[in-house]
N, C-alpha and C. Protein backbone atom coordinates (compact mmCIF):
# COMPACT_ATOMS: atom_id res chain seq x y z
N UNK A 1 0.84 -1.19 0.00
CA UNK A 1 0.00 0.00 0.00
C UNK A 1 0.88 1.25 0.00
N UNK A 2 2.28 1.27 0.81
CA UNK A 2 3.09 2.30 0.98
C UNK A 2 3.75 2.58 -0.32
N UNK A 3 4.00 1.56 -1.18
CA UNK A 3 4.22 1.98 -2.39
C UNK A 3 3.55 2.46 -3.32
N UNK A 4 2.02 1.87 -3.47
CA UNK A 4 0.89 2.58 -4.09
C UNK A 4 0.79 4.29 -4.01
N UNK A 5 1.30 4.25 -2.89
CA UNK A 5 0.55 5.75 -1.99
C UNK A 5 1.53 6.50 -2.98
N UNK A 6 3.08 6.08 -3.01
CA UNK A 6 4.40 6.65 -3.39
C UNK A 6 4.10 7.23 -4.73
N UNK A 7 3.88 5.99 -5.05
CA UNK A 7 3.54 5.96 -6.95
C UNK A 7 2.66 6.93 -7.30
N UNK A 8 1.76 6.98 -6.48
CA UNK A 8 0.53 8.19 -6.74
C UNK A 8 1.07 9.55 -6.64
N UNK A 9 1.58 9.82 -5.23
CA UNK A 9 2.62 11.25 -4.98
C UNK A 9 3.46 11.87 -6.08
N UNK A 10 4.40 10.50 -6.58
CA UNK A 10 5.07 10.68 -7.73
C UNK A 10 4.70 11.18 -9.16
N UNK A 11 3.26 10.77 -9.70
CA UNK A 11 2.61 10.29 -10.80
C UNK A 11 2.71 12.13 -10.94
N UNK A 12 3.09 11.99 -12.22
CA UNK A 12 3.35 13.72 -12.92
C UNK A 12 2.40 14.17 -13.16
N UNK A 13 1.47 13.55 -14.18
CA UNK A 13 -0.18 13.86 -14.26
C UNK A 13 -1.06 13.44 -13.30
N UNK A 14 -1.58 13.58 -11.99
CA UNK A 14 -2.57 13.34 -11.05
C UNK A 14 -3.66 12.69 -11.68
N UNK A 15 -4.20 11.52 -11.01
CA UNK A 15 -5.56 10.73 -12.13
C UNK A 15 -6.46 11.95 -11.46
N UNK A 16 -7.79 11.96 -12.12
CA UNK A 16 -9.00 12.66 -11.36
C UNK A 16 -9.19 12.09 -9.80
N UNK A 17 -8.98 11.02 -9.79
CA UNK A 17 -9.80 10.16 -8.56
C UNK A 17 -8.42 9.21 -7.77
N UNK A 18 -8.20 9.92 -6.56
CA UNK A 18 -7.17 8.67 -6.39
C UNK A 18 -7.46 7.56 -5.48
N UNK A 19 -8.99 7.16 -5.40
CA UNK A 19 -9.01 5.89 -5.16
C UNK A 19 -9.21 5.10 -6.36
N UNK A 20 -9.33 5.60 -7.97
CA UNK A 20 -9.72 4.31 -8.86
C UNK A 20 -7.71 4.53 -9.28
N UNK A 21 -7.15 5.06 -8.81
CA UNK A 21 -5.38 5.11 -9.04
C UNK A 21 -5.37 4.08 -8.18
N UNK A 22 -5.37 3.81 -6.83
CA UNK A 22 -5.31 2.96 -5.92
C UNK A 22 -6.16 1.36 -6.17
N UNK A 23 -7.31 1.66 -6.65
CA UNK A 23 -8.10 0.70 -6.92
C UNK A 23 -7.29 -0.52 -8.51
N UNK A 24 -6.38 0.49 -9.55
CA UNK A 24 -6.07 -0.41 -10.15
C UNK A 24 -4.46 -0.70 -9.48
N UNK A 25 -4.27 -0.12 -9.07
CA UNK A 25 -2.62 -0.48 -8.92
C UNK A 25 -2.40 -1.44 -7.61
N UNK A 26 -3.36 -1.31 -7.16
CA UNK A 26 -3.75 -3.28 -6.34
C UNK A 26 -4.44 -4.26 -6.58
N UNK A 27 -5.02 -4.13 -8.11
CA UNK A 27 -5.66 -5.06 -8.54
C UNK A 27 -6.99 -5.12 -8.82
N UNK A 28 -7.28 -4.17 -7.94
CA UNK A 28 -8.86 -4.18 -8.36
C UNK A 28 -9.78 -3.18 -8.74
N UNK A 29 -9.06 -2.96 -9.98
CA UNK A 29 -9.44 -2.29 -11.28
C UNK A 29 -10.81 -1.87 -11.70
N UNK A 30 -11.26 -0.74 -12.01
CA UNK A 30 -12.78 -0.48 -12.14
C UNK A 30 -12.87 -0.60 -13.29
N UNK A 31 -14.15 -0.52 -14.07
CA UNK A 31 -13.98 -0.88 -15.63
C UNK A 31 -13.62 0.42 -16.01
N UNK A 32 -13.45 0.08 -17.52
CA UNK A 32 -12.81 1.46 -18.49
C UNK A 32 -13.56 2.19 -18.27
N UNK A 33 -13.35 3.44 -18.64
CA UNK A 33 -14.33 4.58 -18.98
C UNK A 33 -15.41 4.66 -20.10
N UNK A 34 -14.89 4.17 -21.11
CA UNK A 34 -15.98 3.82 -22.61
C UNK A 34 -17.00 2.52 -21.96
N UNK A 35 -16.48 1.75 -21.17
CA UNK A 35 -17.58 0.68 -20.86
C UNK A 35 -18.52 1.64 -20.06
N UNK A 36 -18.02 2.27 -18.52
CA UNK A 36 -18.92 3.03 -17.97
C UNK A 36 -19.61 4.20 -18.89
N UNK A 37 -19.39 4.73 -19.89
CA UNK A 37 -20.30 5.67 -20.45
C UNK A 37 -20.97 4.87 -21.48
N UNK A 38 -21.16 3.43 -21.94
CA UNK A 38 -22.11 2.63 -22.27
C UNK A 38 -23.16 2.54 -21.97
N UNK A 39 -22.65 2.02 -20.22
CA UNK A 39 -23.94 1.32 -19.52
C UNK A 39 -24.68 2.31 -19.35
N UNK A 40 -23.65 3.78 -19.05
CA UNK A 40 -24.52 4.89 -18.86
C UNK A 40 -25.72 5.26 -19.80
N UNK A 41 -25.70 5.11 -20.99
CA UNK A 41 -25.99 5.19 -22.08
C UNK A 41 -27.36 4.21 -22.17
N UNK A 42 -26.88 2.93 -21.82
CA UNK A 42 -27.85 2.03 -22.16
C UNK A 42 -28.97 2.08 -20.59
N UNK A 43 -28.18 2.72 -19.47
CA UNK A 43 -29.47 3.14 -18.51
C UNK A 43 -30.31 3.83 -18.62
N UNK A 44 -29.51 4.52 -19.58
CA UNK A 44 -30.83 6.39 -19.77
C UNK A 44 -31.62 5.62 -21.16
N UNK A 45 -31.22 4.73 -22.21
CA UNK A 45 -32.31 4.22 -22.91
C UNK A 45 -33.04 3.22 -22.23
N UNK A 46 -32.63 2.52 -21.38
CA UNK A 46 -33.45 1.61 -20.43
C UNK A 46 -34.79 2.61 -19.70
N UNK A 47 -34.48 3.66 -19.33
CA UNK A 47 -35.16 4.64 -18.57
C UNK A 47 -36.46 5.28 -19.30
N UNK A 48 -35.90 5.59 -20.52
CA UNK A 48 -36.82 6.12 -21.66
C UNK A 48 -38.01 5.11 -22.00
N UNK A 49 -37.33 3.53 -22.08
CA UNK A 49 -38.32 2.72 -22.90
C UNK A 49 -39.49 2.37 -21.71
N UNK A 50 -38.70 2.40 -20.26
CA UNK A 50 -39.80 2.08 -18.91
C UNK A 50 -40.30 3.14 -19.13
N UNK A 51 -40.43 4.39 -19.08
CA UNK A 51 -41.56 5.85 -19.60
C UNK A 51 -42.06 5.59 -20.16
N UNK A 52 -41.57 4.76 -21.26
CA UNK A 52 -42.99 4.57 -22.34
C UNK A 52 -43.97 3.97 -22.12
N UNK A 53 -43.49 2.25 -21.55
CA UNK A 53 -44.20 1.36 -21.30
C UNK A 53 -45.22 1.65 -20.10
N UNK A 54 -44.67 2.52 -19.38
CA UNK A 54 -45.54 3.04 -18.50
C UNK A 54 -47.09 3.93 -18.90
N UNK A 55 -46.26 4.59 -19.57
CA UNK A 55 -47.32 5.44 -19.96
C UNK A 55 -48.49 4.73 -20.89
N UNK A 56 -47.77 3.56 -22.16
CA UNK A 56 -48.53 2.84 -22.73
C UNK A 56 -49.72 2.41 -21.56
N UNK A 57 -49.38 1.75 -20.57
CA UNK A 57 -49.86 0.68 -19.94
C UNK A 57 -50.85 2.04 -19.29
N UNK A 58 -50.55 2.89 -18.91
CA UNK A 58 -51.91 4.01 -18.44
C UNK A 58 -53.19 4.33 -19.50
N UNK A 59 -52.83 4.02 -20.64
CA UNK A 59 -53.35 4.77 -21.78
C UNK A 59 -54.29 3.17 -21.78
N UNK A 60 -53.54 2.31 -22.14
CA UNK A 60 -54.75 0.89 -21.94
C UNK A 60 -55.40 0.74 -20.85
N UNK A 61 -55.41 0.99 -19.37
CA UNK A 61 -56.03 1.05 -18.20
C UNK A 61 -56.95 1.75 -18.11
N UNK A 62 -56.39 2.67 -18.56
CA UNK A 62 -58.17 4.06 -19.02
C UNK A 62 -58.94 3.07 -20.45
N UNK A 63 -58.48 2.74 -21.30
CA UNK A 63 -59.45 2.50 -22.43
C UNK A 63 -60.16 1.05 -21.68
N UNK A 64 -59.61 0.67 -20.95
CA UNK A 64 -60.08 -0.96 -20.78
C UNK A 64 -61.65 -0.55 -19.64
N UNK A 65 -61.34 0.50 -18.60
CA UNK A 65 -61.79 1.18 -18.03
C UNK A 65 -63.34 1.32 -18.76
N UNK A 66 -63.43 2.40 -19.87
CA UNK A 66 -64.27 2.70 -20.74
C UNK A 66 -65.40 1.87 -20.69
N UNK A 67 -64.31 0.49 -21.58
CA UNK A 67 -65.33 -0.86 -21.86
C UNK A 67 -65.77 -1.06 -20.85
């Protein structure tokens, strides 16, 4: 860990975050950045399509209603 810490002190360019500096340089590595702005990606379309389905499913609850 005392060397981790070193390596970081040392490091010329500072990462943004120095626990994912720490997190890979003992092994336990967070995913890339292009993977995390994926999932990000595929949460906010995950998010959109539950709005829809939601809203679908209101729009049939009232018509079923009607009948």
């Amino acid at each position: 860990l005392f060397a981790v810490l070193v390596a970081l002190y040392e490091e010329p360019e500072k990462p943004n975050s120095a626990l994912d500096f720490l997190k890979h340089h003992l092994g336990a590595s967070a995913p890339e950045s292009p993977e995390i702005e994926a999932l990000r990606l595929e949460v906010a379309e995950m998010k959109e399509k539950y709005e829809a389905v939601l809203e679908e499913n209101k729009k049939l609850k009232t018509k079923v209603k009607v009948y």
